[in-house]
Protein backbone atom coordinates (compact mmCIF):
# COMPACT_ATOMS: atom_id res chain seq x y z
CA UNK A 1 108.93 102.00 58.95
CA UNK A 2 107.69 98.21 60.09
CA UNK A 3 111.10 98.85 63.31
CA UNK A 4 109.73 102.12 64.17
CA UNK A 5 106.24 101.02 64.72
CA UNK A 6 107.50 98.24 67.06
CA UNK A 7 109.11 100.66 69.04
CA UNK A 8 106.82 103.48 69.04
CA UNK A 9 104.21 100.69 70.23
CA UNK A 10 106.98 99.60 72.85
CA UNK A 11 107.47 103.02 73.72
CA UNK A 12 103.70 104.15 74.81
CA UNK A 13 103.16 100.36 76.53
CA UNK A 14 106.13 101.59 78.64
CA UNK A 15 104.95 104.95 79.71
CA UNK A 16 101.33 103.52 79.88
CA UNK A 17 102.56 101.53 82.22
CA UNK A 18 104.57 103.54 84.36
CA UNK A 19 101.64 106.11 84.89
CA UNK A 20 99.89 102.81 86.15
CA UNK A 21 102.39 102.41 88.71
CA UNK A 22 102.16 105.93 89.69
CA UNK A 23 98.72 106.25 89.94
CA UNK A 24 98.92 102.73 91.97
CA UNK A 25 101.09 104.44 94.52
CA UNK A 26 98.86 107.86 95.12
CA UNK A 27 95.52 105.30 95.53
CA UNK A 28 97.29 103.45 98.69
CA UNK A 29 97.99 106.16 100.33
CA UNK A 30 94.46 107.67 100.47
CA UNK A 31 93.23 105.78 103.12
CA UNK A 32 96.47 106.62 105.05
CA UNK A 33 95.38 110.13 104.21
CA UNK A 34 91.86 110.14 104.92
CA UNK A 35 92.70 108.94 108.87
CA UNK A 36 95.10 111.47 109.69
CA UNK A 37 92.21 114.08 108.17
CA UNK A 38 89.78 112.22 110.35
CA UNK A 39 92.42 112.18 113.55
CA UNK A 40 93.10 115.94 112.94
CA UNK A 41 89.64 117.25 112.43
CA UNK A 42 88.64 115.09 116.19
CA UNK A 43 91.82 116.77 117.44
CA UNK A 44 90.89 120.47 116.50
CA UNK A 45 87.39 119.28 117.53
CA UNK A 46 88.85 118.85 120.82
CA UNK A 47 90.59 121.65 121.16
CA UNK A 48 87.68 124.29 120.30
CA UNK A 49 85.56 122.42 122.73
CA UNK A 50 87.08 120.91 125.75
CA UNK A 51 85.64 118.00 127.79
CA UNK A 52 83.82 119.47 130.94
CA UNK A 53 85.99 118.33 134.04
CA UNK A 54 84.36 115.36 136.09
CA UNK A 55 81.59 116.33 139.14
CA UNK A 56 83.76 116.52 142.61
CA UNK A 57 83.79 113.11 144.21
CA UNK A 58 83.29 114.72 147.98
CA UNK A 59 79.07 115.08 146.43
CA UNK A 60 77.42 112.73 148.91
CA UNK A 61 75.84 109.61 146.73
CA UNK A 62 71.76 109.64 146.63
CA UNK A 63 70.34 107.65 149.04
CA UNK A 64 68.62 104.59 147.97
CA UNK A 65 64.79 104.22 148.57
């Protein structure tokens, strides 16, 4: 009973600590996620509303008073 204890203690420290080091790995790459959501949405953003072309350059400049 006392050796089964041990390694039924050993045992949950183990997986305990393995869903740690999983749950370590998914945090980092959040803010890795989070930009490319942020890149995308400006992208698409883009897309659905493109930039109005620049004013001709032959316009004569105002004159100056």
């Amino acid at each position: 009973m006392d050796g089964s204890a041990i390694i039924i203690i050993l045992a949950i420290a183990g997986v305990v600590s393995v869903l740690l080091f999983a749950i370590k790995g998914l945090l980092d790459q959040v803010p890795d996620v989070i930009e490319s959501a942020s890149k995308a949405r400006d992208s698409w953003q883009r897309f659905k509303k493109p930039d109005v072309p620049p004013p001709a350059d032959d316009e004569e400049p105002p004159l100056a008073a």
